[in-house]
C-alpha atoms as a PDB file:
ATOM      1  CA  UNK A   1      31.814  20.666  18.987  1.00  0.00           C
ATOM      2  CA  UNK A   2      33.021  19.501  22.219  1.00  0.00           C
ATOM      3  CA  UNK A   3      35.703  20.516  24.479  1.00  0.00           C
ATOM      4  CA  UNK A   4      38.430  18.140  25.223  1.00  0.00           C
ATOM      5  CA  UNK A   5      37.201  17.932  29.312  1.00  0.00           C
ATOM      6  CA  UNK A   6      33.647  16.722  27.539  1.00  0.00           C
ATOM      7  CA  UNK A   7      35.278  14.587  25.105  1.00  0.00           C
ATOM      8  CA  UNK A   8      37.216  12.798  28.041  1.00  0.00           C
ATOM      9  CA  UNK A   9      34.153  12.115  30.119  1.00  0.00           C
ATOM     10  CA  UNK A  10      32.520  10.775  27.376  1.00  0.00           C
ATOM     11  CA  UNK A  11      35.077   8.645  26.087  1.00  0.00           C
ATOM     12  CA  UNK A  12      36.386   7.342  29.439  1.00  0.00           C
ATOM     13  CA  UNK A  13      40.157   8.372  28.401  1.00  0.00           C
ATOM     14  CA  UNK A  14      41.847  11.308  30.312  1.00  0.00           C
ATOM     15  CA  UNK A  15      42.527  14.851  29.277  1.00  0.00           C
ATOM     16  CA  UNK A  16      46.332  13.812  29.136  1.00  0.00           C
ATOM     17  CA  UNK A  17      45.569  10.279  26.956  1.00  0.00           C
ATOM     18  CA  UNK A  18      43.756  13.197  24.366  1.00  0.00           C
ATOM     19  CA  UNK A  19      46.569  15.711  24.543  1.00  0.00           C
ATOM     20  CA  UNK A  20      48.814  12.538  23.782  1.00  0.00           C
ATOM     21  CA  UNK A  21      47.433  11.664  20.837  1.00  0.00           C
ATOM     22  CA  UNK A  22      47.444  14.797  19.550  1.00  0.00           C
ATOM     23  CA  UNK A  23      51.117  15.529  20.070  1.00  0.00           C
ATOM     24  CA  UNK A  24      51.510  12.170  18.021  1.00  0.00           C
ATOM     25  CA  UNK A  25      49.411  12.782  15.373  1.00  0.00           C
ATOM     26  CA  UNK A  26      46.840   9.559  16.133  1.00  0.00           C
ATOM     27  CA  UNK A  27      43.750  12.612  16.581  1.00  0.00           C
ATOM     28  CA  UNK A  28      43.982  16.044  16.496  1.00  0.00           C
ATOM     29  CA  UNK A  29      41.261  18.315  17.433  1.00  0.00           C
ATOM     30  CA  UNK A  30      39.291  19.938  14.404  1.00  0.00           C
ATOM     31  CA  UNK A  31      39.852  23.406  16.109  1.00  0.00           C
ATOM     32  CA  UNK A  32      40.412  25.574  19.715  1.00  0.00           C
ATOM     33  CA  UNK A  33      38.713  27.917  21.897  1.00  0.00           C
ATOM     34  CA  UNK A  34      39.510  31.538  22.042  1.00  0.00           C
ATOM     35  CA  UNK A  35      41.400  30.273  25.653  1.00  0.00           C
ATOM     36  CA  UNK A  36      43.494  27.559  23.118  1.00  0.00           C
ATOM     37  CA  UNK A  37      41.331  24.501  24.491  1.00  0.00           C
ATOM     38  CA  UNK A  38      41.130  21.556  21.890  1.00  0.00           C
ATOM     39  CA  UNK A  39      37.591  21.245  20.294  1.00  0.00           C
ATOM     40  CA  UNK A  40      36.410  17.758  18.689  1.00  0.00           C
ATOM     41  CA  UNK A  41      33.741  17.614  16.308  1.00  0.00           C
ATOM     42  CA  UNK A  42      31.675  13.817  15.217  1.00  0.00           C
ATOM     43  CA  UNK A  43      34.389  12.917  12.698  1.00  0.00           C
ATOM     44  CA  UNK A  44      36.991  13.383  15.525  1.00  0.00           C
ATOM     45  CA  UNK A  45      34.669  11.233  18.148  1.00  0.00           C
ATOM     46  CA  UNK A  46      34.503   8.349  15.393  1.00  0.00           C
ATOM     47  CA  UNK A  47      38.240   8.505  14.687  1.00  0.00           C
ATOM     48  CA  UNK A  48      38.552   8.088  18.551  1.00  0.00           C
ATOM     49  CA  UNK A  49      36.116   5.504  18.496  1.00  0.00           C
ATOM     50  CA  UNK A  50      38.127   3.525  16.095  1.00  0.00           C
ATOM     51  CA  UNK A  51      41.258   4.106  18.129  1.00  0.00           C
ATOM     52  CA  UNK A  52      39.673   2.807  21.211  1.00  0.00           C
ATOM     53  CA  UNK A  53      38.895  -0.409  19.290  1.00  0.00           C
ATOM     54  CA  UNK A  54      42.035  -1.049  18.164  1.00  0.00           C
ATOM     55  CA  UNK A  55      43.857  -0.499  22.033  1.00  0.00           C
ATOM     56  CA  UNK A  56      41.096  -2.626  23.196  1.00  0.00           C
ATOM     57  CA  UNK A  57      42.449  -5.414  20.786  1.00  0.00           C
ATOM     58  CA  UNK A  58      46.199  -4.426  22.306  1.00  0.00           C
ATOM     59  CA  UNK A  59      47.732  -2.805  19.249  1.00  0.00           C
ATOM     60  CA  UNK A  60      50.579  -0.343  19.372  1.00  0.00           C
ATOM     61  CA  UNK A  61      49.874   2.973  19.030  1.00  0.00           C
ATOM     62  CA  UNK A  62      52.274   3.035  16.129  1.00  0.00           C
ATOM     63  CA  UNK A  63      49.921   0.737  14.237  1.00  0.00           C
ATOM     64  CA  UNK A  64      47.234   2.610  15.190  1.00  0.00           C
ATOM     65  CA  UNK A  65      48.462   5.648  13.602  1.00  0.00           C
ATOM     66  CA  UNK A  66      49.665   3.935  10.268  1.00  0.00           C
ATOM     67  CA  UNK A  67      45.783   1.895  10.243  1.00  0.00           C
ATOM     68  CA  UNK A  68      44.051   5.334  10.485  1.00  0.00           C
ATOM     69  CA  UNK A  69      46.168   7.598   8.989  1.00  0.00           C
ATOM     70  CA  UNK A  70      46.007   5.198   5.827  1.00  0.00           C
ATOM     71  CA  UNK A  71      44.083   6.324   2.913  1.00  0.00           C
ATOM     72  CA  UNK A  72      42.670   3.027   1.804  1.00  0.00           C
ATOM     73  CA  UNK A  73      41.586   3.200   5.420  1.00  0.00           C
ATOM     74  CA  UNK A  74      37.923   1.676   5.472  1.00  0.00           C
ATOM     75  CA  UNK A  75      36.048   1.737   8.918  1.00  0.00           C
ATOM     76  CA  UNK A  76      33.306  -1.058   7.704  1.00  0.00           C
ATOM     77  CA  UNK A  77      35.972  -3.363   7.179  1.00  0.00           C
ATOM     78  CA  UNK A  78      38.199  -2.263   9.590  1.00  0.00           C
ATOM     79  CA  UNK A  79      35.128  -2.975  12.207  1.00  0.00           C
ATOM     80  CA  UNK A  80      34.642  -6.127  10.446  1.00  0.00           C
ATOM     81  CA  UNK A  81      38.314  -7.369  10.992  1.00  0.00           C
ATOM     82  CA  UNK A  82      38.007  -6.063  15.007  1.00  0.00           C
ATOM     83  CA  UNK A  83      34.672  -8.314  15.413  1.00  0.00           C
ATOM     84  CA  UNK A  84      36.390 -11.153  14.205  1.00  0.00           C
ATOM     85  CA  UNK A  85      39.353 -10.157  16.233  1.00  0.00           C
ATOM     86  CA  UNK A  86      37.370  -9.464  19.032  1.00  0.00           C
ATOM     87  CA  UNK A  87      35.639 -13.151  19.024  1.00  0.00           C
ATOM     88  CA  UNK A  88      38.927 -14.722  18.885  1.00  0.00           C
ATOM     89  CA  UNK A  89      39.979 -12.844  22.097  1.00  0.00           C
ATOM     90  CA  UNK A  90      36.863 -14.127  23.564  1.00  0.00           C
ATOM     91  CA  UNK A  91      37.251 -17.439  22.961  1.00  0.00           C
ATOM     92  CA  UNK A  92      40.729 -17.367  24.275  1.00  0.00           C
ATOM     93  CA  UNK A  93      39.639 -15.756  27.763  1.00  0.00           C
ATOM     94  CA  UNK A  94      36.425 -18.643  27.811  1.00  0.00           C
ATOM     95  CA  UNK A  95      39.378 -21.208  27.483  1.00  0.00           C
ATOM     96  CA  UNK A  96      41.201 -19.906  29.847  1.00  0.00           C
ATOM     97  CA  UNK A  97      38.174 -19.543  32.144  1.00  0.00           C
ATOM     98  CA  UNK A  98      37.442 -23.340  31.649  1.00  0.00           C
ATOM     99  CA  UNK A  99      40.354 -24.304  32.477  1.00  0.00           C
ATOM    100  CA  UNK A 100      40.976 -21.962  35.523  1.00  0.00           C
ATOM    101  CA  UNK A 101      37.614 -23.462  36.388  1.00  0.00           C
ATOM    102  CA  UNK A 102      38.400 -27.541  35.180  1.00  0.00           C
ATOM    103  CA  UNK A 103      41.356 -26.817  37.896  1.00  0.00           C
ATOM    104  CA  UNK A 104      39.685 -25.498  40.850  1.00  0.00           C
ATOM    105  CA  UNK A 105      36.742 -27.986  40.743  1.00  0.00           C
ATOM    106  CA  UNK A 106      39.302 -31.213  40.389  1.00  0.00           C
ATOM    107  CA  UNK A 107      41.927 -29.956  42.510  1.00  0.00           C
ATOM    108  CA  UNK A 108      44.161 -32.779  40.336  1.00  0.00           C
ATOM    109  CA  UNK A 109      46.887 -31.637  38.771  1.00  0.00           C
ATOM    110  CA  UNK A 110      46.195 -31.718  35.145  1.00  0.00           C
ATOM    111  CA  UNK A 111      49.325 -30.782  32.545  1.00  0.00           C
ATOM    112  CA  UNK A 112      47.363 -29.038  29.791  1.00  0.00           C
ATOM    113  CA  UNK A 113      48.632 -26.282  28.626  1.00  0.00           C
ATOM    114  CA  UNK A 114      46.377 -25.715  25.184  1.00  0.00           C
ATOM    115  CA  UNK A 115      44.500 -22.739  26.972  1.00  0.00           C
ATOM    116  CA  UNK A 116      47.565 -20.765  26.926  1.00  0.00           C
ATOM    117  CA  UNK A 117      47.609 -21.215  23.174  1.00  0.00           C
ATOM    118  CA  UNK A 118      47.270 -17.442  21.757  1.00  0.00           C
ATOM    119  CA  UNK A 119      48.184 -18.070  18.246  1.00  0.00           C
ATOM    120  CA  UNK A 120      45.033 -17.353  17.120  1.00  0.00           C
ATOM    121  CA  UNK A 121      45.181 -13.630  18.310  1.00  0.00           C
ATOM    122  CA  UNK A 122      48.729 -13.445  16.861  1.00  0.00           C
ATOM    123  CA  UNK A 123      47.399 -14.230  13.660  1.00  0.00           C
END
């Protein structure tokens, strides 16, 4: 078990982000200290894990909470889905990148405005 301070550090969130989440209901702690402190065991650390994912990809925490509070939930495919999620996002920043780049080298005004395209992560 780990304390919430530990759990913070590792996970690179703050004490406040955890305390947050719990008062939602997106991760509670599996129990307390004697002095009331949260405790997180592995399942907890992988829930977070999977939460951290998902606000990487920009989803509300409201979806969040109804994707991992689900109980058809499925991390393999859920992991699956934020790969392929995750390569569309990269793709859109390499377009964006070229043509941030495609600008500065040519110094020509060029009307293109396909790089700003984010359907694909809408989807």
């Amino acid at each position: 078990m780990m304390t919430v301070h530990e759990v913070s550090k590792l996970a690179g969130v703050s004490i406040r982000t955890l305390q947050y989440y719990d008062k939602i209901g997106l991760l509670h702690p599996t129990g307390y200290t004697d002095a009331g402190y949260r405790l997180y065991d592995d399942a907890d650390l992988e829930r977070l894990q999977n939460i951290l994912l998902f606000r990487e990809l920009e989803f509300p925490l409201k979806d969040i909470k109804s994707i991992v509070n689900n109980p058809d939930f499925v991390r393999r495919k859920a992991l699956e889905q934020q790969i392929e999620l995750l390569g569309i996002k990269k793709e859109h920043i390499e377009n964006l990148m070229n043509f941030a780049l495609g600008i500065k080298l040519s110094e020509v005004k060029h009307m293109d405005f396909k790089a700003f395209d984010r359907s694909k992560l809408e989807k």
